[in-house]
Protein backbone atom coordinates (compact mmCIF):
# COMPACT_ATOMS: atom_id res chain seq x y z
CA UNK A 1 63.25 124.52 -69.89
CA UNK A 2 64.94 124.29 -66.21
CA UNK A 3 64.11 120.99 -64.67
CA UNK A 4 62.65 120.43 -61.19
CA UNK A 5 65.75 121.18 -58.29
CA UNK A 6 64.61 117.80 -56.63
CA UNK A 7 65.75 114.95 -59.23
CA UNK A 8 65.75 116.98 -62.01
CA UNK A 9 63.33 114.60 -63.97
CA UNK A 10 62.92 113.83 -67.43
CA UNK A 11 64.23 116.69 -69.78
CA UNK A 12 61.59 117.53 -72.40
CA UNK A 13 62.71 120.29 -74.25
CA UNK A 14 66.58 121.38 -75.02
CA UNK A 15 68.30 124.33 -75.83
CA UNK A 16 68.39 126.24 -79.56
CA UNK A 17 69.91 125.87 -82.38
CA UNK A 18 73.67 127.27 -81.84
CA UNK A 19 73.18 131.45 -82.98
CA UNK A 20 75.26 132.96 -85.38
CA UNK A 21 75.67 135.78 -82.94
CA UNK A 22 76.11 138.45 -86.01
CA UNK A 23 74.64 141.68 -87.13
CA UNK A 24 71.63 140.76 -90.03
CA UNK A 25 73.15 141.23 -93.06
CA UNK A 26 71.67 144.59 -94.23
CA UNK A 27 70.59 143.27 -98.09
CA UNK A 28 68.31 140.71 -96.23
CA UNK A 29 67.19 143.04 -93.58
CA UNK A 30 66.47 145.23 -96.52
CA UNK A 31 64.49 142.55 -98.43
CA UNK A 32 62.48 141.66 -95.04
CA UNK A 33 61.51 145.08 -94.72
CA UNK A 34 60.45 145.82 -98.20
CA UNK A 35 57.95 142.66 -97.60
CA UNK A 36 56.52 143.65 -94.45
CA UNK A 37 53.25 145.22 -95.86
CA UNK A 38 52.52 142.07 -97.27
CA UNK A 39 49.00 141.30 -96.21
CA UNK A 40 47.91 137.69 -97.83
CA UNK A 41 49.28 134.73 -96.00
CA UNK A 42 51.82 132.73 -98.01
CA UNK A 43 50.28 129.38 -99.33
CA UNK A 44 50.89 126.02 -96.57
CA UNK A 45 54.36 124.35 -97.76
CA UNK A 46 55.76 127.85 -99.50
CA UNK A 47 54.79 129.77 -102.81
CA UNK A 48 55.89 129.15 -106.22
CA UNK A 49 59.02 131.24 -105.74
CA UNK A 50 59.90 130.39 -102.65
CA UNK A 51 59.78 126.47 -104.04
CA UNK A 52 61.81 127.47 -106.69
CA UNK A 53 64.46 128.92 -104.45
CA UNK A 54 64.37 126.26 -102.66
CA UNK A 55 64.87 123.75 -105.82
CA UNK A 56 67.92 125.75 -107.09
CA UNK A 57 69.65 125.77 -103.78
CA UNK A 58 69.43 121.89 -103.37
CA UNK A 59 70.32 121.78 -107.28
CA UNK A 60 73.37 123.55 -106.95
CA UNK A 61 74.15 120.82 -104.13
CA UNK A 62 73.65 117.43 -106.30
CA UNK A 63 70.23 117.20 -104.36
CA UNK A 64 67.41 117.91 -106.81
CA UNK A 65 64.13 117.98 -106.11
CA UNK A 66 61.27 119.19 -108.15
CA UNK A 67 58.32 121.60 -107.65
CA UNK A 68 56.06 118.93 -105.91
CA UNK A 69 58.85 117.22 -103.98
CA UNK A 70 59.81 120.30 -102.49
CA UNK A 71 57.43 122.36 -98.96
CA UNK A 72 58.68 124.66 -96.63
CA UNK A 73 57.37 125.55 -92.78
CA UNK A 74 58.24 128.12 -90.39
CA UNK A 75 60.93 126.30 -89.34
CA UNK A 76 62.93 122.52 -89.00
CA UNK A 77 60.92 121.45 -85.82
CA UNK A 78 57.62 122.00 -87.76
CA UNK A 79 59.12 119.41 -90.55
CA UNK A 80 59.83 116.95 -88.15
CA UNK A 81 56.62 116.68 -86.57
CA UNK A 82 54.75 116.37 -89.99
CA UNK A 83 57.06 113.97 -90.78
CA UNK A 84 56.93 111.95 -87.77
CA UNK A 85 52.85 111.95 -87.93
CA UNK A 86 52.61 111.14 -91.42
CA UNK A 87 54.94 108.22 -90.71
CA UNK A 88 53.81 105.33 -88.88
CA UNK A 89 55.79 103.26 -86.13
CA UNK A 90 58.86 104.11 -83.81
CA UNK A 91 61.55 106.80 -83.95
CA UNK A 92 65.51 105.84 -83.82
CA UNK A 93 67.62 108.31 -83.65
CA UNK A 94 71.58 108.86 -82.59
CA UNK A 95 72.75 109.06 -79.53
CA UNK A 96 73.67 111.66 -78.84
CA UNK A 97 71.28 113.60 -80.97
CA UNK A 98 69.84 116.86 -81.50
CA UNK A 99 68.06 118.33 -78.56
CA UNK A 100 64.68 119.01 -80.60
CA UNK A 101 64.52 116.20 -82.32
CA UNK A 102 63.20 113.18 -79.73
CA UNK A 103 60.17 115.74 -78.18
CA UNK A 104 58.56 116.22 -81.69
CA UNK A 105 57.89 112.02 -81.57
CA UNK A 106 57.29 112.68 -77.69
CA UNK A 107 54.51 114.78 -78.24
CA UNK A 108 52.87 112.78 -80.84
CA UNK A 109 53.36 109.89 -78.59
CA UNK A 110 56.08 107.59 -80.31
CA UNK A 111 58.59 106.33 -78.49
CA UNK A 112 62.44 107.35 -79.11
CA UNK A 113 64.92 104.82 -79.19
CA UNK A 114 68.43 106.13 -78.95
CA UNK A 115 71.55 104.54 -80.90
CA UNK A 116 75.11 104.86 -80.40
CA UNK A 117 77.46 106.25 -82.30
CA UNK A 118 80.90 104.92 -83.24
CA UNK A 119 83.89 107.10 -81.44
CA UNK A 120 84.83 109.17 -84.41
CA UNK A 121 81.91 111.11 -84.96
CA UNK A 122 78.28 111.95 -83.78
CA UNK A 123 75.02 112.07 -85.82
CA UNK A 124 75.06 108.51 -87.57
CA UNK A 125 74.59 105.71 -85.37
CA UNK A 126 77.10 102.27 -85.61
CA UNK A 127 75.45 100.41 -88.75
CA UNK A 128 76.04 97.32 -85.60
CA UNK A 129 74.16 98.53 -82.79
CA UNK A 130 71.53 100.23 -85.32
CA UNK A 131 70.62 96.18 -86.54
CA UNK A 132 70.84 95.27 -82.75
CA UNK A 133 68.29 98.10 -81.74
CA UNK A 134 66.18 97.24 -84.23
CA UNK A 135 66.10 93.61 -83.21
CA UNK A 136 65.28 94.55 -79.92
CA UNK A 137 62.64 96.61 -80.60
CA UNK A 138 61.25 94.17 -82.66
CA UNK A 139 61.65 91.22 -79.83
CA UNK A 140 59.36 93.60 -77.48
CA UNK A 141 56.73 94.03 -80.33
CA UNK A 142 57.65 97.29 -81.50
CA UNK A 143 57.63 98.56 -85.13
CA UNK A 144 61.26 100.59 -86.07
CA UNK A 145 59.84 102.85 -89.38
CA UNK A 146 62.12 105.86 -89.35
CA UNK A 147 65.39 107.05 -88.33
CA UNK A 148 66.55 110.62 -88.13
CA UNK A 149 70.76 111.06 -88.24
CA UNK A 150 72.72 114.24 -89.58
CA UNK A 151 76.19 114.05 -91.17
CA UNK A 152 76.79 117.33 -90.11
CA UNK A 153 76.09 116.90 -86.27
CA UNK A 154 74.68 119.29 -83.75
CA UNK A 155 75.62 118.52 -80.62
CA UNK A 156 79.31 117.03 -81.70
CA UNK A 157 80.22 119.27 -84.09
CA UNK A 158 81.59 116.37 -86.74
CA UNK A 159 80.79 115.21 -90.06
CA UNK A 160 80.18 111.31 -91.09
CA UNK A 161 82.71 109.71 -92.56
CA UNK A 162 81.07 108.49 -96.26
CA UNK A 163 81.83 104.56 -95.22
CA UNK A 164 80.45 104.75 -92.29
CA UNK A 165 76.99 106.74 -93.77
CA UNK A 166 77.28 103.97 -96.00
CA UNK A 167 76.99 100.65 -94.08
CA UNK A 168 74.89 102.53 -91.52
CA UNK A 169 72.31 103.19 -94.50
CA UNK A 170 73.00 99.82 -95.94
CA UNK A 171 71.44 98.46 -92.63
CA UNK A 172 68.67 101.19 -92.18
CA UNK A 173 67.19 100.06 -95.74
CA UNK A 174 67.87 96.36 -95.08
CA UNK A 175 65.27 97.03 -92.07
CA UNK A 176 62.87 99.23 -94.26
CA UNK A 177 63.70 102.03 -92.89
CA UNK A 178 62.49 105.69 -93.63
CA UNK A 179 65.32 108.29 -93.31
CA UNK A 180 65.39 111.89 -92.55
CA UNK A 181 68.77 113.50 -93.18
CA UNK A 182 68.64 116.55 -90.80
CA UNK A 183 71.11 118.95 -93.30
CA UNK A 184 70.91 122.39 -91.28
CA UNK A 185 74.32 122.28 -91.00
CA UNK A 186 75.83 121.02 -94.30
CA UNK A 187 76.95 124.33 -95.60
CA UNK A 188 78.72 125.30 -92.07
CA UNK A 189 82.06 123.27 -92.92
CA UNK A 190 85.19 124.52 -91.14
CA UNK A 191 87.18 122.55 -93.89
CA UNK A 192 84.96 122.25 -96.81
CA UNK A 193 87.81 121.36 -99.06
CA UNK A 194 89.33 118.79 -96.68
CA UNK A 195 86.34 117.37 -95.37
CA UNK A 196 84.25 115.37 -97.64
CA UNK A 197 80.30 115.65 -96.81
CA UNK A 198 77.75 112.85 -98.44
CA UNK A 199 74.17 113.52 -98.35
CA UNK A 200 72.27 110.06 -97.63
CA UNK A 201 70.10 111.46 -100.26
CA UNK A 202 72.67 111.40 -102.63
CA UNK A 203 73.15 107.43 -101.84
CA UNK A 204 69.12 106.47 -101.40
CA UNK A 205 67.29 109.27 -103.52
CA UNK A 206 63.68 107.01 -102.90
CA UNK A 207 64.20 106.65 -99.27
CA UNK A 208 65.54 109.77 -97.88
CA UNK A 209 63.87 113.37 -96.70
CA UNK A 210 65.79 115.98 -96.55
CA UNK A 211 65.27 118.52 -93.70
CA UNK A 212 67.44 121.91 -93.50
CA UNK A 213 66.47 124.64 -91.08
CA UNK A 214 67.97 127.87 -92.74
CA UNK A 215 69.05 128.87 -89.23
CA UNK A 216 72.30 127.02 -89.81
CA UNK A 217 73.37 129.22 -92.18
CA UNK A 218 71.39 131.51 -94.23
CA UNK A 219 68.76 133.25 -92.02
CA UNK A 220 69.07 134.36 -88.35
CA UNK A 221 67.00 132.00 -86.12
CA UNK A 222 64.21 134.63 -85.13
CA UNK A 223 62.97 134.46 -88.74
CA UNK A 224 61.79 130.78 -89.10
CA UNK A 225 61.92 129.23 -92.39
CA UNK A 226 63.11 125.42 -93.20
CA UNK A 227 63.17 123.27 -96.51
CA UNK A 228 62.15 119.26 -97.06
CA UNK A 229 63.36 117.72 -100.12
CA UNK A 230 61.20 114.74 -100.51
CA UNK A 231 61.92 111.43 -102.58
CA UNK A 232 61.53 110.71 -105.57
CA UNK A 233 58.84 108.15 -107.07
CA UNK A 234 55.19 107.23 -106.18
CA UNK A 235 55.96 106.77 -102.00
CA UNK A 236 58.03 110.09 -102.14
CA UNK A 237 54.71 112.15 -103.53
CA UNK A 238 52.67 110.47 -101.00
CA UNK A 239 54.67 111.06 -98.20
CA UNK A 240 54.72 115.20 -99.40
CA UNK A 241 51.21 115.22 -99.88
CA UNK A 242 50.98 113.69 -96.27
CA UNK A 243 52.78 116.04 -94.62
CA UNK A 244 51.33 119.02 -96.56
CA UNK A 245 48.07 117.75 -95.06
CA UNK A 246 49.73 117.86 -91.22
CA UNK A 247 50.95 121.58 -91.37
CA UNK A 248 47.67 122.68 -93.42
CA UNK A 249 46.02 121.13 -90.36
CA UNK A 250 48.61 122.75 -87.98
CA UNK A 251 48.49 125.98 -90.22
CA UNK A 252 52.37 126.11 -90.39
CA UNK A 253 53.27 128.56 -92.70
CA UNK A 254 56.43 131.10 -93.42
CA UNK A 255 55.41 134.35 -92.75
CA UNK A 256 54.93 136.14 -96.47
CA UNK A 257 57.97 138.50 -95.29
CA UNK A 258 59.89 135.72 -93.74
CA UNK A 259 59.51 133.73 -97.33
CA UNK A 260 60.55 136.97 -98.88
CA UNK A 261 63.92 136.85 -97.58
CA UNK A 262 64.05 133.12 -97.56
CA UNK A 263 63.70 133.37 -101.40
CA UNK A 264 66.31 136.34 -101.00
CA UNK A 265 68.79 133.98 -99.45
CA UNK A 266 68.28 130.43 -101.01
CA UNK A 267 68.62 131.89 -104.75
CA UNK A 268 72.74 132.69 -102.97
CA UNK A 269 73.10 136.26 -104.26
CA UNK A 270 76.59 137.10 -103.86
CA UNK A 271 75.98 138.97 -101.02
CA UNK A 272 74.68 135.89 -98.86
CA UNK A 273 77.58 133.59 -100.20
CA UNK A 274 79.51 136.43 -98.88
CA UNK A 275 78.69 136.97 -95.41
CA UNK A 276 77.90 132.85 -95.29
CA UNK A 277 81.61 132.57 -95.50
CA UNK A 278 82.52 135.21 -93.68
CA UNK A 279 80.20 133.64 -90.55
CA UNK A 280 81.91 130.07 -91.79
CA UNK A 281 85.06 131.09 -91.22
CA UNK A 282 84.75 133.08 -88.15
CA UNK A 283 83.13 130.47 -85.88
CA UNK A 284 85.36 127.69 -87.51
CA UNK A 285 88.82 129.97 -86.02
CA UNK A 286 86.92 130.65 -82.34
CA UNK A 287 85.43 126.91 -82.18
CA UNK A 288 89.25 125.79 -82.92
CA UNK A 289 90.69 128.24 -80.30
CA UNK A 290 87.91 127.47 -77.98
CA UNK A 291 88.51 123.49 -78.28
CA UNK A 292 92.44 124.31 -78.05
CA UNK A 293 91.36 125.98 -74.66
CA UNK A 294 89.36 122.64 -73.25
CA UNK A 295 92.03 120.01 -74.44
CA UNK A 296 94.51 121.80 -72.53
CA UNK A 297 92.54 121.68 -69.28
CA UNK A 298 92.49 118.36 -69.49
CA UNK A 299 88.99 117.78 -71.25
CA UNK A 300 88.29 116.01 -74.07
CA UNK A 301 86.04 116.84 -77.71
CA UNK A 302 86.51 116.00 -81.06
CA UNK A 303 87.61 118.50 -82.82
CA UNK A 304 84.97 120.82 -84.66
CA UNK A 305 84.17 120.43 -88.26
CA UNK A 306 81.13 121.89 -88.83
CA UNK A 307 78.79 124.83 -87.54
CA UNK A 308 78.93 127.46 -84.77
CA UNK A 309 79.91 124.83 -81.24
CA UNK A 310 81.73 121.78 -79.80
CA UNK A 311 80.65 118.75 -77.53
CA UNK A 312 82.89 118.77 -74.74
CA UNK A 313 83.37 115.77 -72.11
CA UNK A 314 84.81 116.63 -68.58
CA UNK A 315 85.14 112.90 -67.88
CA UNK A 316 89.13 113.92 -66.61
CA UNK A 317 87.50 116.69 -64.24
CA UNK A 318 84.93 114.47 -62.88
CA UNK A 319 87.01 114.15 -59.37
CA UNK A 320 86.98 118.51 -58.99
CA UNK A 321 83.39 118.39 -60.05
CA UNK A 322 82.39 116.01 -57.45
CA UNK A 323 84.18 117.87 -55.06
CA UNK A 324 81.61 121.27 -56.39
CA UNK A 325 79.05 119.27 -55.96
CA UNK A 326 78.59 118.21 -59.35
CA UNK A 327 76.84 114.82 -59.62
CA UNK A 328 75.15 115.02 -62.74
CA UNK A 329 74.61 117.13 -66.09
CA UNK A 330 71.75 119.05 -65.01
CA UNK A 331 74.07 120.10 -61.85
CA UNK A 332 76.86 120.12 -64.58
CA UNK A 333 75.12 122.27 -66.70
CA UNK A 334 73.80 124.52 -63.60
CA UNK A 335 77.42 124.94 -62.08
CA UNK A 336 79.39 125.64 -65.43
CA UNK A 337 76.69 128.33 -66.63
CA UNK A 338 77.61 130.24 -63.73
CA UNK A 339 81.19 129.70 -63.91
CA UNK A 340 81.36 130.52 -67.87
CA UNK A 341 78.89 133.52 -67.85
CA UNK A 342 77.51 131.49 -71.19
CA UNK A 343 74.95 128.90 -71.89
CA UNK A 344 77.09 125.46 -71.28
CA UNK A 345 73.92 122.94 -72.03
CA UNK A 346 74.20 119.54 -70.55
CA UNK A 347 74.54 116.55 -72.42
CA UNK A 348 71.12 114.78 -71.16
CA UNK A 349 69.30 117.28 -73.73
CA UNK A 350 70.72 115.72 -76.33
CA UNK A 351 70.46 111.75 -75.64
CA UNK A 352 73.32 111.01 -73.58
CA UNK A 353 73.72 109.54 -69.74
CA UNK A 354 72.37 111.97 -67.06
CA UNK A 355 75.54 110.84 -65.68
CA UNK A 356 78.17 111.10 -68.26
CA UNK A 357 79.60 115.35 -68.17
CA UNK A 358 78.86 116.42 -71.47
CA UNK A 359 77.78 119.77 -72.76
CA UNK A 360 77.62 121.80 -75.63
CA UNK A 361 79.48 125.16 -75.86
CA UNK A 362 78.38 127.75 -78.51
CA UNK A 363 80.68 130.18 -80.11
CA UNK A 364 78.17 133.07 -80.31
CA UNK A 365 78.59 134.07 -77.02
CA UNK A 366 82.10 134.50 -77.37
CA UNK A 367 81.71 137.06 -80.18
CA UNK A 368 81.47 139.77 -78.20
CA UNK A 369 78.04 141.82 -76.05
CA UNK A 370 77.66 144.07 -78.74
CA UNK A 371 77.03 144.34 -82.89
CA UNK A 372 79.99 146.34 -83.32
CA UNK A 373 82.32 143.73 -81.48
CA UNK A 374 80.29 141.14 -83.27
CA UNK A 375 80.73 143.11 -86.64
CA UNK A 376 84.07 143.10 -86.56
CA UNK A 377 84.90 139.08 -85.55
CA UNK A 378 83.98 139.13 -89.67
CA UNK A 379 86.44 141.22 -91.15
CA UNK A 380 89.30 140.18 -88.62
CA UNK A 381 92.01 137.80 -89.98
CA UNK A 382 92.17 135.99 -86.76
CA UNK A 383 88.93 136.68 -84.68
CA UNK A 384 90.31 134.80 -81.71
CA UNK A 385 93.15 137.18 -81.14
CA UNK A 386 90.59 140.28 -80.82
CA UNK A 387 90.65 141.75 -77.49
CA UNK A 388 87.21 141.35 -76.68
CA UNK A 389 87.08 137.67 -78.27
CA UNK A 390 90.28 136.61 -76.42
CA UNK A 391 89.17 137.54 -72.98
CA UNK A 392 86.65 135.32 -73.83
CA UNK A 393 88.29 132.64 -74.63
CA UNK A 394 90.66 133.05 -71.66
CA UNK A 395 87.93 132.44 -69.14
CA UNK A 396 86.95 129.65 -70.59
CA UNK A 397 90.02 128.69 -70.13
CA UNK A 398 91.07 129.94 -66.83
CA UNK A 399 87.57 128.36 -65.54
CA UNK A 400 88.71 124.73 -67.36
CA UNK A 401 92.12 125.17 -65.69
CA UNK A 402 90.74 125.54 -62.24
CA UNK A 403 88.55 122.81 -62.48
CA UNK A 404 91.77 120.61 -63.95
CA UNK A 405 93.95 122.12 -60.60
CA UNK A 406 91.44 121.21 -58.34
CA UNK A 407 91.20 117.47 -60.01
CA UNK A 408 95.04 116.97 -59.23
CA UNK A 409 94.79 118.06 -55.88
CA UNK A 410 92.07 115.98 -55.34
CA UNK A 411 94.08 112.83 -56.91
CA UNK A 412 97.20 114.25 -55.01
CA UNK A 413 95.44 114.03 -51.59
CA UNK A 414 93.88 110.45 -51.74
């Protein structure tokens, strides 16, 4: 959603999940298709075999769940709000944060309070300024109940280090916290054998929902389809049967061909473990070629360890930005659009300062304009070095390199 020119305003709605960009893998396509006469509407919170999919694939990931712990809904967002409403009080959430996560509260008219993160990584706030919020909130009469984080973090691209998930949910609980671990991107590891990923379920079984949009890795994003894992014991059935009520009233239910291929893909036929690596590994090698490209200019971004983008700050270019006519990240955002020829979203639709120039680059876009250059980013060695992918990646960095010239001839003439 564009903002108005004059002041931009509050931004209410952000951009996507970050595409895969790739062809539909054809066994999927082919299960999809084979569903699509399907007439009866699949039950509110999935079917029996969808469920069971859906128990097997958190299973196989130390996060079990049974049966009636266990609904799915045409998609993350519609999670979040059921959540949200079936919980009472205030919203917490990182900053910065997902862009869909803070409108969901928004629109059921709960406040969002945003909490920093510590420097090395996004998508768990500081276990310090978390107990400081808190007491703030409470000071002003307000009543904290539930905090959404992610240890695999869209917008930054990192994963939380395991001490820091652990004091941070150390003080959530101390506060009685509800948590909802936003997992879409858990099984998008660059590293997965050098990067160590812990689930907050896996710490606080009774206090933690699990959310996971298959988007992130399984199912292209025009097919919706998400999972919640509740917790286990008495408050963990409630809370399910709560939010079963909210999307039975919303009517929120997968598509019968949708849950077809969602079954398809959660029960990880090797096919789908296939091509999830495949994808894995091919936005993992253009997300580190593309952040090799911005540090060079002069920006800085941690480097990405998860799914398909990066979180880039042009703090260094600020002086050539001004110069543009760049003031803030709606401008930002605006100007480096048009410069990139790809969606560069600005770091106010995701929690941060309208002032502070952050965005979010994707790697889809950098695949290529058509399936065939797409198709073959998977079966290349070194994706970045294909011609179509590296004149990509070159302007992106020719644009960053302009932008860092113009800064040192701005610094130069002063």
């Amino acid at each position: 959603m564009r903002t108005h020119p004059e002041g931009h305003g509050p931004v209410r709605f952000g951009p996507p999940l970050p595409e895969d960009g790739l062809p539909v893998l054809p066994e999927l396509a082919g299960v999809l298709a084979a569903a699509a006469s399907r007439v009866g509407p699949e039950p509110v919170g999935g079917g029996p075999a969808l469920i069971d999919a859906a128990c097997g694939h958190g299973e196989r990931r130390g996060l079990p769940a049974a049966p009636g712990r266990t609904a799915l809904a045409p998609g993350a967002p519609a999670l979040l709000t059921a959540l949200t409403a079936a919980i009472d009080g205030d919203v917490l959430v990182p900053r910065p944060c997902a862009s869909w996560w803070a409108p969901y509260a928004r629109l059921l008219g709960r406040p969002v309070f945003h909490v920093p993160t510590p420097p090395e990584s996004g998508g768990v706030p500081d276990p310090y300024a978390l107990l400081e919020t808190v007491r703030r909130m409470r000071a002003e009469g307000r009543d904290p109940r539930l905090l959404v984080l992610s240890v695999a973090d869209d917008p930054t691209a990192t994963v939380a280090p395991p001490e820091l998930l652990h004091e941070t949910l150390e003080a959530a609980t101390g506060e009685g916290l509800h948590l909802v671990s936003d997992e879409t991107w858990r099984d998008t590891l660059h590293d997965p054998r050098g990067t160590v990923l812990l689930s907050p379920a896996e710490m606080l079984p009774d206090r933690v929902t699990v959310v996971t949009d298959l988007a992130g890795s399984l199912l292209p994003p025009g097919w919706p389809a998400a999972v919640a894992r509740f917790p286990a014991g008495e408050k963990g059935g409630a809370l399910h049967a709560r939010v079963l009520d909210v999307l039975t009233a919303l009517d929120a239910r997968v598509a019968a061909p949708v849950a077809a291929a969602a079954g398809y893909a959660l029960s990880e036929p090797e096919p789908v473990t296939a091509r999830v690596a495949a994808s894995v590994r091919t936005h993992a090698r253009v997300a580190a070629a593309a952040h090799r490209a911005v540090v060079a200019a002069g920006a800085l971004a941690r480097p990405p360890q998860c799914g398909r983008h990066l979180y880039v700050d042009l703090s260094p270019l600020a002086p050539a930005l001004a110069a543009h006519g760049v003031a803030d990240t709606q401008e930002l955002e605006d100007f480096l659009t048009g410069r990139l020829g790809m969606p560069a979203a600005g770091g106010h639709r995701f929690g941060d300062d309208l002032e502070t120039p952050r965005v979010r680059l994707c790697t889809a876009p950098l695949l290529g304009d058509t399936p065939e250059e797409r198709a073959a980013c998977l079966e290349a060695d070194e994706p970045a070095e294909l011609p179509r992918v590296g004149r990509a990646l070159n302007h992106v960095t020719s644009v960053l390199d302009d932008l860092r010239d113009d800064a040192r001839r701005w610094e130069s003439s002063r």
